[in-house]
C-alpha atoms as a PDB file:
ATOM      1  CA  UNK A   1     -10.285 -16.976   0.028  1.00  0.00           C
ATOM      2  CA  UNK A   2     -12.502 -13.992  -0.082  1.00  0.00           C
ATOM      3  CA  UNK A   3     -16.234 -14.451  -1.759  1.00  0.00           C
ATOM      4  CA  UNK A   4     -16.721 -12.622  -4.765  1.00  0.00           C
ATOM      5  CA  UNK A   5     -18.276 -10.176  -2.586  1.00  0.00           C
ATOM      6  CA  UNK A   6     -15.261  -8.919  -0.500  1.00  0.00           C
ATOM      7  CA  UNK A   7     -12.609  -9.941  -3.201  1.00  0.00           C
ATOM      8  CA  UNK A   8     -12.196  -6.045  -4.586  1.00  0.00           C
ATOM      9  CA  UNK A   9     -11.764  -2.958  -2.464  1.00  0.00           C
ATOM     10  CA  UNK A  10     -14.801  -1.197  -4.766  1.00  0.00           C
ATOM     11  CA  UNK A  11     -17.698  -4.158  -3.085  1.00  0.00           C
ATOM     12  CA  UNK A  12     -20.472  -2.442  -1.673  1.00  0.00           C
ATOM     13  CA  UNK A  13     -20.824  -5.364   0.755  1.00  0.00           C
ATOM     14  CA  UNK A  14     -20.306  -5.177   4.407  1.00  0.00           C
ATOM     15  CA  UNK A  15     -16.958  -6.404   5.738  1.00  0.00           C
ATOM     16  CA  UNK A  16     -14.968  -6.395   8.565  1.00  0.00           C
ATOM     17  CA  UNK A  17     -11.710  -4.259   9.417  1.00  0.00           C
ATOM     18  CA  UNK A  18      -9.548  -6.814   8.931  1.00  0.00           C
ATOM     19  CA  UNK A  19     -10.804  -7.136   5.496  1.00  0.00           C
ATOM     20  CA  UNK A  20      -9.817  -4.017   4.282  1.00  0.00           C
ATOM     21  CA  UNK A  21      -5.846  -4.205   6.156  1.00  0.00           C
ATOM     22  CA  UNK A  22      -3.245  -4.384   3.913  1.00  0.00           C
ATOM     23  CA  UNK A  23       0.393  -4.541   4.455  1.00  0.00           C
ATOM     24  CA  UNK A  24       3.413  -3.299   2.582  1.00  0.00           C
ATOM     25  CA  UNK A  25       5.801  -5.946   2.324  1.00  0.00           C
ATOM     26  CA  UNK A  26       9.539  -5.631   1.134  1.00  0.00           C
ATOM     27  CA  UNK A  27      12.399  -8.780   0.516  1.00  0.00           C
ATOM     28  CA  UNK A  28      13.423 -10.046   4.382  1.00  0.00           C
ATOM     29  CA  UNK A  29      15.821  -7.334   5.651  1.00  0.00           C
ATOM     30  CA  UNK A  30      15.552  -5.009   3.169  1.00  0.00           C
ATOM     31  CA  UNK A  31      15.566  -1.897   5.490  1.00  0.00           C
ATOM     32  CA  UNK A  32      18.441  -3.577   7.638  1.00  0.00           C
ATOM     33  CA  UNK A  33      21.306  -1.307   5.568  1.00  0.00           C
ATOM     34  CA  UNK A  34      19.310   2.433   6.955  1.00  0.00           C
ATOM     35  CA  UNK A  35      16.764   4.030   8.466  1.00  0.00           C
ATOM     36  CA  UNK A  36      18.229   3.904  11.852  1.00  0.00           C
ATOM     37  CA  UNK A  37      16.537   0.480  13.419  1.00  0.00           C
ATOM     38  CA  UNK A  38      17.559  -1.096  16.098  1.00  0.00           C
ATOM     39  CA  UNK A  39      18.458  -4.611  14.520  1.00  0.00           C
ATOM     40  CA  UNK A  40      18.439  -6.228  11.371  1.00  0.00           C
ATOM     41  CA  UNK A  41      15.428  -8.116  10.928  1.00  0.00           C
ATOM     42  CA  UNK A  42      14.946 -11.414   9.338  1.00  0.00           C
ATOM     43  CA  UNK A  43      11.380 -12.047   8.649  1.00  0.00           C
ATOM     44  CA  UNK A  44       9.576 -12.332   4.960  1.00  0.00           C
ATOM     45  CA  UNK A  45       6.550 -10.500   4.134  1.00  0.00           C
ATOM     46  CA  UNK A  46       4.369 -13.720   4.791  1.00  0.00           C
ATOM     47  CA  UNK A  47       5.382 -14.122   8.045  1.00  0.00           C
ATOM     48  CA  UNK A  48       5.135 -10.659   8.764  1.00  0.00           C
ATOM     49  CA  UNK A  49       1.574 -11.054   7.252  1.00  0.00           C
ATOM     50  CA  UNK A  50       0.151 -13.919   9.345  1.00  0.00           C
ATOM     51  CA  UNK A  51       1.979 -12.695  12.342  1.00  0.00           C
ATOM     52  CA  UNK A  52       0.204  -9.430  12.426  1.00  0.00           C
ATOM     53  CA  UNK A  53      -3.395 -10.964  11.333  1.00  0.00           C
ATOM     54  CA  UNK A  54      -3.455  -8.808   7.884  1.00  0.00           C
ATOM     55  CA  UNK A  55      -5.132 -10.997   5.121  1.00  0.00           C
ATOM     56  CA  UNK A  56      -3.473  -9.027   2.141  1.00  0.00           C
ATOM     57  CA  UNK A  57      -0.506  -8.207   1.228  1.00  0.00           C
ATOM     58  CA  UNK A  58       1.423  -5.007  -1.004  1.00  0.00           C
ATOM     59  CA  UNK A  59       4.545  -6.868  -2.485  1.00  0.00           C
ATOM     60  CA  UNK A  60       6.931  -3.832  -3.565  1.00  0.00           C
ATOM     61  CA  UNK A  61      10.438  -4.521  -5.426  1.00  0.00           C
ATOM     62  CA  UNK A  62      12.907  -1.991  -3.061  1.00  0.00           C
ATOM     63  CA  UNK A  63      16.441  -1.376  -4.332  1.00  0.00           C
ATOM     64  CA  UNK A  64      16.257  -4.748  -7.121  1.00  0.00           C
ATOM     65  CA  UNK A  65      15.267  -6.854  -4.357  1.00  0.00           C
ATOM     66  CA  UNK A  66      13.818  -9.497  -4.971  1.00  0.00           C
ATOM     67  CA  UNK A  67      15.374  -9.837  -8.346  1.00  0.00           C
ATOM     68  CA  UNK A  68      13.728 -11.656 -11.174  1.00  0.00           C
ATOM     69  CA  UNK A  69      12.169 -13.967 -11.933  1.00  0.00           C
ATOM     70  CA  UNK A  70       9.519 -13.807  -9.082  1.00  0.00           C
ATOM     71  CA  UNK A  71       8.190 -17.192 -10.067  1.00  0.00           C
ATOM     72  CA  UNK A  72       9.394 -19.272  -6.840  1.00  0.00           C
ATOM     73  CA  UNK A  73       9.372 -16.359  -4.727  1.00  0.00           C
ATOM     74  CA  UNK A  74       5.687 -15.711  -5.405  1.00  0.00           C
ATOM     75  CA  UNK A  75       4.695 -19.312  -4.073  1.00  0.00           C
ATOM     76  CA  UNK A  76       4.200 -18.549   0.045  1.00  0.00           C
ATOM     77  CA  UNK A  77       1.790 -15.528  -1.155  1.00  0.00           C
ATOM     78  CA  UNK A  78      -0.799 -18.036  -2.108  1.00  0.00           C
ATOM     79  CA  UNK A  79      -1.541 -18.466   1.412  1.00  0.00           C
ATOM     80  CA  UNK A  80      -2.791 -14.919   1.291  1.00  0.00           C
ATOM     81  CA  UNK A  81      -6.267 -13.725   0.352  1.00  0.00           C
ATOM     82  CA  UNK A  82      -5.168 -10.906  -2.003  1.00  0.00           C
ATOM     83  CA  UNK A  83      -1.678  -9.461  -3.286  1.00  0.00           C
ATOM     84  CA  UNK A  84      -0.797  -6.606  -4.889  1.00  0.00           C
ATOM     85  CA  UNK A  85       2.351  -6.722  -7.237  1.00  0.00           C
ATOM     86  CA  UNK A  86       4.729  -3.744  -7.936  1.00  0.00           C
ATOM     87  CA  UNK A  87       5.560  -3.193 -11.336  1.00  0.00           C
ATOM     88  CA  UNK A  88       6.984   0.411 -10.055  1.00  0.00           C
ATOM     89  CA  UNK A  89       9.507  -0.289  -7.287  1.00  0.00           C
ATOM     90  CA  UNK A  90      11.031   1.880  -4.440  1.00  0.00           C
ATOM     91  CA  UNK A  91      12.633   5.299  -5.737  1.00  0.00           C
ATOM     92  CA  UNK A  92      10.199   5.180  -9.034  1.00  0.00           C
ATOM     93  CA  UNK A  93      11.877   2.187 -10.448  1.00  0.00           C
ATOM     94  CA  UNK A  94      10.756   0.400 -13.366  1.00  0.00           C
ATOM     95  CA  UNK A  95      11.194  -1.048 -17.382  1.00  0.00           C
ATOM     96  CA  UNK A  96       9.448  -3.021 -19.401  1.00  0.00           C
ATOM     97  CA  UNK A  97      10.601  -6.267 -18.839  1.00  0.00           C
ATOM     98  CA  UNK A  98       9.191  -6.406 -15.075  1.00  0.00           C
ATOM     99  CA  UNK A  99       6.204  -4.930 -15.943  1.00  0.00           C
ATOM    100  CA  UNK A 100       5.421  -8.021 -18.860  1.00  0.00           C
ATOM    101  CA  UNK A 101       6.894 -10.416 -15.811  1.00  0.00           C
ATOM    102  CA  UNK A 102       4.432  -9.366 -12.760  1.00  0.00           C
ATOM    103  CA  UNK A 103       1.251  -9.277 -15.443  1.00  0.00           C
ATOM    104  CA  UNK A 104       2.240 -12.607 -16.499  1.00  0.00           C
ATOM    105  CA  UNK A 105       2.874 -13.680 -12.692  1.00  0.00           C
ATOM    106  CA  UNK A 106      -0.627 -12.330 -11.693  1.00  0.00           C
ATOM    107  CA  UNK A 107      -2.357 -14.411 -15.005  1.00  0.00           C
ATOM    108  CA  UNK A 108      -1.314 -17.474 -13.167  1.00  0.00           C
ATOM    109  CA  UNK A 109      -1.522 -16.481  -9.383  1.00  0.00           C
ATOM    110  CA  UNK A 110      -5.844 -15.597  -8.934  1.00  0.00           C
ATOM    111  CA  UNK A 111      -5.095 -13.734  -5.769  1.00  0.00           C
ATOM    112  CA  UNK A 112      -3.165 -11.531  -7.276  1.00  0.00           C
ATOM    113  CA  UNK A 113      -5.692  -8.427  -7.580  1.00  0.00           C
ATOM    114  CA  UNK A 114      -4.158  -5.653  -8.477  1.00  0.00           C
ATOM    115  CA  UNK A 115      -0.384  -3.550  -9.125  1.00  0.00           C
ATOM    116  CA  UNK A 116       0.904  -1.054  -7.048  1.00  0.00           C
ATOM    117  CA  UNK A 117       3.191   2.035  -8.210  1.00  0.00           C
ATOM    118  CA  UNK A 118       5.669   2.700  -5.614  1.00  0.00           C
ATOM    119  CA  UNK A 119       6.679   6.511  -5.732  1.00  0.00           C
ATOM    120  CA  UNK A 120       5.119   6.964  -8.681  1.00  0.00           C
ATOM    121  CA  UNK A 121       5.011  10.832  -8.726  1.00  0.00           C
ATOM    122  CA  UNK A 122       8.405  10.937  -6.708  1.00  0.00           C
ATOM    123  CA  UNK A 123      10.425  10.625  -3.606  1.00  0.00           C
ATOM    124  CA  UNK A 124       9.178  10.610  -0.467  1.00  0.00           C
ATOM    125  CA  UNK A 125      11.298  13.773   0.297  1.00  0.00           C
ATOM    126  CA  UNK A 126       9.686  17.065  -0.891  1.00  0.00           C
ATOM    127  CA  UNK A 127      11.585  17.800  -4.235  1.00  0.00           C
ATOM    128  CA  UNK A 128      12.940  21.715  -5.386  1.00  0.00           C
ATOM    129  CA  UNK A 129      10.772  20.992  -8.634  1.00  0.00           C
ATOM    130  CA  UNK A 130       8.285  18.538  -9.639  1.00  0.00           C
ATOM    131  CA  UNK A 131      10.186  14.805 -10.274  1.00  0.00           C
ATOM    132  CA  UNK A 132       8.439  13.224 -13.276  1.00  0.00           C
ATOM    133  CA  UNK A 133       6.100  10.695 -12.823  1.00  0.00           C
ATOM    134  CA  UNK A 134       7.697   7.019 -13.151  1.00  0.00           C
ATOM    135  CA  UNK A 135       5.809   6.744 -16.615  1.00  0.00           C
ATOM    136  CA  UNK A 136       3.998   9.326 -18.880  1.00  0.00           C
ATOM    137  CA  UNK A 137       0.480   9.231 -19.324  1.00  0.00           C
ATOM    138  CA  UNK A 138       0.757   7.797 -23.116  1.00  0.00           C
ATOM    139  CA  UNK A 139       2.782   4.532 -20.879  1.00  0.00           C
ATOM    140  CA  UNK A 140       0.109   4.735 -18.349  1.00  0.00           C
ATOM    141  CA  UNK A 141      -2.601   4.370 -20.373  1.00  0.00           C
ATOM    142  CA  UNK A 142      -1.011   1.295 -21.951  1.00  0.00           C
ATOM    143  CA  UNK A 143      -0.855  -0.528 -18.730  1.00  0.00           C
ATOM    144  CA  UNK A 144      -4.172   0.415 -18.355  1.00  0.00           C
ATOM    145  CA  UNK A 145      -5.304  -1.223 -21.182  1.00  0.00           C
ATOM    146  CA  UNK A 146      -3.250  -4.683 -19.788  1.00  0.00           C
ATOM    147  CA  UNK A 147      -5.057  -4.775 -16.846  1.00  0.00           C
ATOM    148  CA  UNK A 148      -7.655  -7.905 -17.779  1.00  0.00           C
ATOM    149  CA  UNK A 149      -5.343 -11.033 -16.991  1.00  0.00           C
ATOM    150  CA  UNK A 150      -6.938 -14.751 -16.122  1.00  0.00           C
ATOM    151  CA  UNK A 151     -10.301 -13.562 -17.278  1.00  0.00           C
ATOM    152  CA  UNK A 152     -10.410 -10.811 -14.683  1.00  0.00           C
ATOM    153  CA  UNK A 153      -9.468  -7.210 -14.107  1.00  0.00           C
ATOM    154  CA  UNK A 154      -6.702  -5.906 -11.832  1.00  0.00           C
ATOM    155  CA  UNK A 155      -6.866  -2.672 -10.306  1.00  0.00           C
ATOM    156  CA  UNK A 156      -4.234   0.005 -10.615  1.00  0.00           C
ATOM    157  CA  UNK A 157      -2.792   1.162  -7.298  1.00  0.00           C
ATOM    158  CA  UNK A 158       0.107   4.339  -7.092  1.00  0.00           C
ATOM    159  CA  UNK A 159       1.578   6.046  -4.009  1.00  0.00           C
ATOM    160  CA  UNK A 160       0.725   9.880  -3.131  1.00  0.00           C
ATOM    161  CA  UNK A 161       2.714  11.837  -0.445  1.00  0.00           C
ATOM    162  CA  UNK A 162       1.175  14.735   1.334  1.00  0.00           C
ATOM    163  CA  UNK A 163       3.667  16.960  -0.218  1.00  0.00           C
ATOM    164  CA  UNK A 164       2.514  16.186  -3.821  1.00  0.00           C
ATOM    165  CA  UNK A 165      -1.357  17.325  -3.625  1.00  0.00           C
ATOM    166  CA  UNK A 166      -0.615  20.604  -4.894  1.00  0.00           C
ATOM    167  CA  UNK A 167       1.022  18.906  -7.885  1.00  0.00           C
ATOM    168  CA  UNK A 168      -1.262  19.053 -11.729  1.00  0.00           C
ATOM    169  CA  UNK A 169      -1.726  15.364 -11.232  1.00  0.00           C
ATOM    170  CA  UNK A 170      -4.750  15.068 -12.706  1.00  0.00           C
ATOM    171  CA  UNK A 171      -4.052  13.410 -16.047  1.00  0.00           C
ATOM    172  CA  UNK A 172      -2.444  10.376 -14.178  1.00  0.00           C
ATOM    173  CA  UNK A 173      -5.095  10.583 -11.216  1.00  0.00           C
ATOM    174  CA  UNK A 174      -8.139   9.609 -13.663  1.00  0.00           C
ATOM    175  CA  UNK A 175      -6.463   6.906 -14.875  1.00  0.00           C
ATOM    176  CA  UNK A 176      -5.932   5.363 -11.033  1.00  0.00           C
ATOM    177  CA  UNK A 177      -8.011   2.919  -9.533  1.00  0.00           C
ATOM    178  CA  UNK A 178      -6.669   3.159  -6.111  1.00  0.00           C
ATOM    179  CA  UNK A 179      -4.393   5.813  -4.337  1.00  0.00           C
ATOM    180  CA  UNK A 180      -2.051   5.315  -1.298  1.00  0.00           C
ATOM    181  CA  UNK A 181      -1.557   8.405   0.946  1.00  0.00           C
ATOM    182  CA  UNK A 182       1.254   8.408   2.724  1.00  0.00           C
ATOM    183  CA  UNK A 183       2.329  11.206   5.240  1.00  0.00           C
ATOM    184  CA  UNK A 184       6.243  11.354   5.442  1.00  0.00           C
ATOM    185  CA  UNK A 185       6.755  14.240   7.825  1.00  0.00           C
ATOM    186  CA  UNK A 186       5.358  12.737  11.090  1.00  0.00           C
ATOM    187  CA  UNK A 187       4.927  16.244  12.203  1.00  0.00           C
ATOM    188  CA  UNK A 188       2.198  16.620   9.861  1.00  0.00           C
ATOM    189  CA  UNK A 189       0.188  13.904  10.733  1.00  0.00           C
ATOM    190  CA  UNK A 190      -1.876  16.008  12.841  1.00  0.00           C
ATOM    191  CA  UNK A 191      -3.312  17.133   9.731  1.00  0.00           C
ATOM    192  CA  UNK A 192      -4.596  13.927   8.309  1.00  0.00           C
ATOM    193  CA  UNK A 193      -7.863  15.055   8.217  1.00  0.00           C
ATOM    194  CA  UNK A 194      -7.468  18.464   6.592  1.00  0.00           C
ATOM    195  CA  UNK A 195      -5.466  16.301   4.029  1.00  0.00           C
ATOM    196  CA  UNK A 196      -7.764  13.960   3.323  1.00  0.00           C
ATOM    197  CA  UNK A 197     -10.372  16.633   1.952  1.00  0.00           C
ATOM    198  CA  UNK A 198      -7.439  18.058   0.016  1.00  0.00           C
ATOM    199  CA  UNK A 199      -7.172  14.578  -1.501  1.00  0.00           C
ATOM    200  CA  UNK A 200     -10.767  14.316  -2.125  1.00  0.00           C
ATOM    201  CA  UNK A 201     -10.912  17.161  -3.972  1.00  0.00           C
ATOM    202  CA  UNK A 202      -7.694  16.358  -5.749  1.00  0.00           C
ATOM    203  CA  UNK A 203      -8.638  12.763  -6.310  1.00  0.00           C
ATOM    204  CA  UNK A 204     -12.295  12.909  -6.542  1.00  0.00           C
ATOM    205  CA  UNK A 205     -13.093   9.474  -8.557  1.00  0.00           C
ATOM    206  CA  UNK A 206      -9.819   7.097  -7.490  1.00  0.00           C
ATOM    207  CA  UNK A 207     -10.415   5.163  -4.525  1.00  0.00           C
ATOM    208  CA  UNK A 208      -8.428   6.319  -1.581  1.00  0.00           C
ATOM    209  CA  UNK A 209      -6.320   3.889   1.288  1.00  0.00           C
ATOM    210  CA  UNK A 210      -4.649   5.060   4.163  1.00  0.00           C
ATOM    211  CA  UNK A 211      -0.798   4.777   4.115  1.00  0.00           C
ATOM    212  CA  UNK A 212       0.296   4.612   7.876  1.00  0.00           C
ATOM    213  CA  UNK A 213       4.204   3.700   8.661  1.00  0.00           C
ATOM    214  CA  UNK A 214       5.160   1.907  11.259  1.00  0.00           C
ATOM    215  CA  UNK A 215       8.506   3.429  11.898  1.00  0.00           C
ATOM    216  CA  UNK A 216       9.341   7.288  11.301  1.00  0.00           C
ATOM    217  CA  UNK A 217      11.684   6.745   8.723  1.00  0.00           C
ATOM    218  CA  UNK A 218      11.598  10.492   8.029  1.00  0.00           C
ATOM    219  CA  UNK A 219      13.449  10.757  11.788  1.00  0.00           C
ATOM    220  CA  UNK A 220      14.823   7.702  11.764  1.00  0.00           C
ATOM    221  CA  UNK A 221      13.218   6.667  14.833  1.00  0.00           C
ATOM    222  CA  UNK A 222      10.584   4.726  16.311  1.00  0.00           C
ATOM    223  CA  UNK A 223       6.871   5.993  15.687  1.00  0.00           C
ATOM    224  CA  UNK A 224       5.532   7.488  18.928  1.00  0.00           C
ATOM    225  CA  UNK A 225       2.244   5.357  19.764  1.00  0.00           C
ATOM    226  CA  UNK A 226       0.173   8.556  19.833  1.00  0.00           C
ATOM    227  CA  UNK A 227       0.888   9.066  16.123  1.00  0.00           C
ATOM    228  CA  UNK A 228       0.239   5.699  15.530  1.00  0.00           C
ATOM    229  CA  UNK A 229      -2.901   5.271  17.250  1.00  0.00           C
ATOM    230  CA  UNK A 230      -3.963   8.874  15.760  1.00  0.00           C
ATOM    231  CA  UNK A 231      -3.621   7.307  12.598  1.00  0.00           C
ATOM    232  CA  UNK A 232      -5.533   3.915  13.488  1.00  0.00           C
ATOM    233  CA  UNK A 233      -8.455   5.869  15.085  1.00  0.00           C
ATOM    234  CA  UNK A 234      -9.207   8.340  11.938  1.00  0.00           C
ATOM    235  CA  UNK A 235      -8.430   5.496   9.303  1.00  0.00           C
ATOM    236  CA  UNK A 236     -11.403   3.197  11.326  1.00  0.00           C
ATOM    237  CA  UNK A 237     -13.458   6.146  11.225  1.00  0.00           C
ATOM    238  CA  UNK A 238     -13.170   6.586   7.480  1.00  0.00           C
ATOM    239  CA  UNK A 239     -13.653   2.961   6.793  1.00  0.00           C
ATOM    240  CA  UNK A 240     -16.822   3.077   8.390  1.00  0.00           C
ATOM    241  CA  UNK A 241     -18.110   6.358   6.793  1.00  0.00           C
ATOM    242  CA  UNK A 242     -16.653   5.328   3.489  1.00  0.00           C
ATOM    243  CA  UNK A 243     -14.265   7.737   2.647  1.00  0.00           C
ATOM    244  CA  UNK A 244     -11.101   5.254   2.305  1.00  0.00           C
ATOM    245  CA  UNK A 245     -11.487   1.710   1.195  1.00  0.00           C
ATOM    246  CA  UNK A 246      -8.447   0.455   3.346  1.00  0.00           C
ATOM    247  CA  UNK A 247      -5.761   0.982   5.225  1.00  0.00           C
ATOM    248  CA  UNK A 248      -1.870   0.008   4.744  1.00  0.00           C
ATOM    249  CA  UNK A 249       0.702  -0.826   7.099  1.00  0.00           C
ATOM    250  CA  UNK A 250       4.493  -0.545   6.257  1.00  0.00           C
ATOM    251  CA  UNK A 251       6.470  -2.390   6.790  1.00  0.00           C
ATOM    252  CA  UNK A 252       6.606  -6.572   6.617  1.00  0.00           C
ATOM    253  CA  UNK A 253      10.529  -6.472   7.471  1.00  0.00           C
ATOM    254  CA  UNK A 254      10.044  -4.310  10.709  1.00  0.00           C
ATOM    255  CA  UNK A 255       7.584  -7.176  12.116  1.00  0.00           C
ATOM    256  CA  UNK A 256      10.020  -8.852  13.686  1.00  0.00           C
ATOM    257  CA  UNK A 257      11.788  -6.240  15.757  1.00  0.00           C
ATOM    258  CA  UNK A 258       9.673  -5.855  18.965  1.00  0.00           C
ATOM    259  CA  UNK A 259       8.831  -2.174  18.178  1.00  0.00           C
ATOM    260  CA  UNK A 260       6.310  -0.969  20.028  1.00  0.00           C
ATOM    261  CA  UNK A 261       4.170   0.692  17.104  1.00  0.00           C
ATOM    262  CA  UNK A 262       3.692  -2.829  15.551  1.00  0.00           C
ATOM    263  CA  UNK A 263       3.211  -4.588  18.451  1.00  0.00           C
ATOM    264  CA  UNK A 264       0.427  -1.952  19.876  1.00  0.00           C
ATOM    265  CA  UNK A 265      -0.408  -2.499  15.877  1.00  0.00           C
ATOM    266  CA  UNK A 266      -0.654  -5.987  16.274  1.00  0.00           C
ATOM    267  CA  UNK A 267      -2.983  -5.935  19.558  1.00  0.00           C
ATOM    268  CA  UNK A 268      -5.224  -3.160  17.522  1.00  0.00           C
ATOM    269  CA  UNK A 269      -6.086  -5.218  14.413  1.00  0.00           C
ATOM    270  CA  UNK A 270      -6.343  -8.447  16.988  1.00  0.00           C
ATOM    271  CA  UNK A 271      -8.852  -6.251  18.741  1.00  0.00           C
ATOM    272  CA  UNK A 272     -10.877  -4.444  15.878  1.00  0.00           C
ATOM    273  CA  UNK A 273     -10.364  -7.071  13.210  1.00  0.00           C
ATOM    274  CA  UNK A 274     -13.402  -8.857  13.263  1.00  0.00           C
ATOM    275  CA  UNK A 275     -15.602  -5.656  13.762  1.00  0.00           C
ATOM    276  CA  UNK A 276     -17.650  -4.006  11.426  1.00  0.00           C
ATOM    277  CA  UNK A 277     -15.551  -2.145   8.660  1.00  0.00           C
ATOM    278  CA  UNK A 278     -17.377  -0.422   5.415  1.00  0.00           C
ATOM    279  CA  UNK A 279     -20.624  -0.889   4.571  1.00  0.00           C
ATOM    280  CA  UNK A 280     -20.220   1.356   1.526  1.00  0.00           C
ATOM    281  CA  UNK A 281     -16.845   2.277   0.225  1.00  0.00           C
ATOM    282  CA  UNK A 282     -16.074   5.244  -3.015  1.00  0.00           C
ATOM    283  CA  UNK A 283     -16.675   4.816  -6.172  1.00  0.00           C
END
């Protein structure tokens, strides 16, 4: 397990790459139905894990899957330094019942360090108007307040596309611990740095990770490897100078598929893992 040191994304500790790699992890298959890849996959988010040589893992409910309880489902992730537990799924889903189940799942699991709020201000795909946030501020704030569980405090993680900085987020931004960035339009990943000021500025007190897919699922086709090494090269950069606390790779059930992205992924984190990451990271 991590020290105490290196357990939470906010330690001003040194650490190594591979200690601040996450990756996004969905039910076995779960992107076998769309998204144009080239063969269903079979592999589970802790193989996935341990096969690309991430520590930590994003567990994210997509399309009801898996269903609840999570109880025996959760058990492999103990193998796993640190997990993060939806309690907003893919497309902004969410009640009240799975929300009581994953804080009650993370009182009794210790790695389990924070929750994550899948598409929390919205699809992926730029909207005509603004799509309401997943919960309202008053609901936010509530979940906020739930955070302490097994005498210690989870952090709150939600997802942020490109698309949406120009949104009044602010009222749900100060009450974030963490926000994803994610870049859906792989033509505009040229701009990653230009959009990480605008986050910055948007986001000024939330910590900030790197959202990099693995697949262009905006296409439907594989990532080209200079995106994804574009993408590996600034997110280094930024863990060094302190501007993002981590990165995130998505996703577990494409691990298995010989893509070239994740396997020049793979030989990347194999390669820069151990290496010096942070030595400071936001506030």
């Amino acid at each position: 397990m991590l020290s105490q040191e290196t357990s939470a994304l906010g330690s001003t500790e040194k650490s190594t790459v591979r200690d601040r790699l996450w990756l996004w992890g969905h039910d076995a298959g779960a992107h076998n139905d769309s998204w144009g890849l080239p063969r269903p996959s079979r592999i589970t988010p802790t193989e996935a894990a341990f096969y690309l040589g991430i520590p930590h893992l994003i567990m994210v409910r997509y399309r009801g899957r898996p269903p609840l309880p999570f109880d025996q489902y959760a058990l492999p992730f103990r193998a796993l330094k640190q997990v993060v537990w939806s309690v907003v799924g893919a497309g902004g889903q969410t009640d009240e019942r799975e929300r009581v189940h994953v804080l009650d799942l993370a009182a009794r699991h210790p790695n389990i360090t924070g929750l994550m709020m899948d598409d929390f201000f919205g699809s992926e795909q730029p909207a005509q108007g603004d799509d309401p946030a997943a919960l309202p501020p008053d609901k936010l704030r509530e979940l906020r307040s739930q955070l302490t569980v097994g005498g210690r405090r989870l952090r709150l993680w939600a997802v942020l596309y490109e698309h949406q900085l120009e949104r009044p987020l602010a009222p749900y931004l100060e009450l974030l611990d963490l926000v994803s960035f994610w870049t859906w339009d792989s033509g505009k990943l040229q701009e990653l740095e230009s959009n990480l000021e605008r986050l910055e500025k948007v986001a000024p007190r939330s910590g900030r990770v790197l959202g990099c897919y693995l697949w262009d699922y905006g296409r439907k086709k594989p990532m080209p490897l200079d995106l994804m090494r574009h993408q590996c090269e600034l997110g280094l950069r930024w863990l060094r100078q302190g501007r993002i606390e981590g990165m995130i790779f998505l996703a577990s059930c494409l691990c298995d598929l010989e893509l070239e992205a994740v396997e020049w992924t793979r030989n990347w984190i194999a390669q820069m893992g151990e290496k010096s990451g942070a030595s400071r990271v936001s506030a």
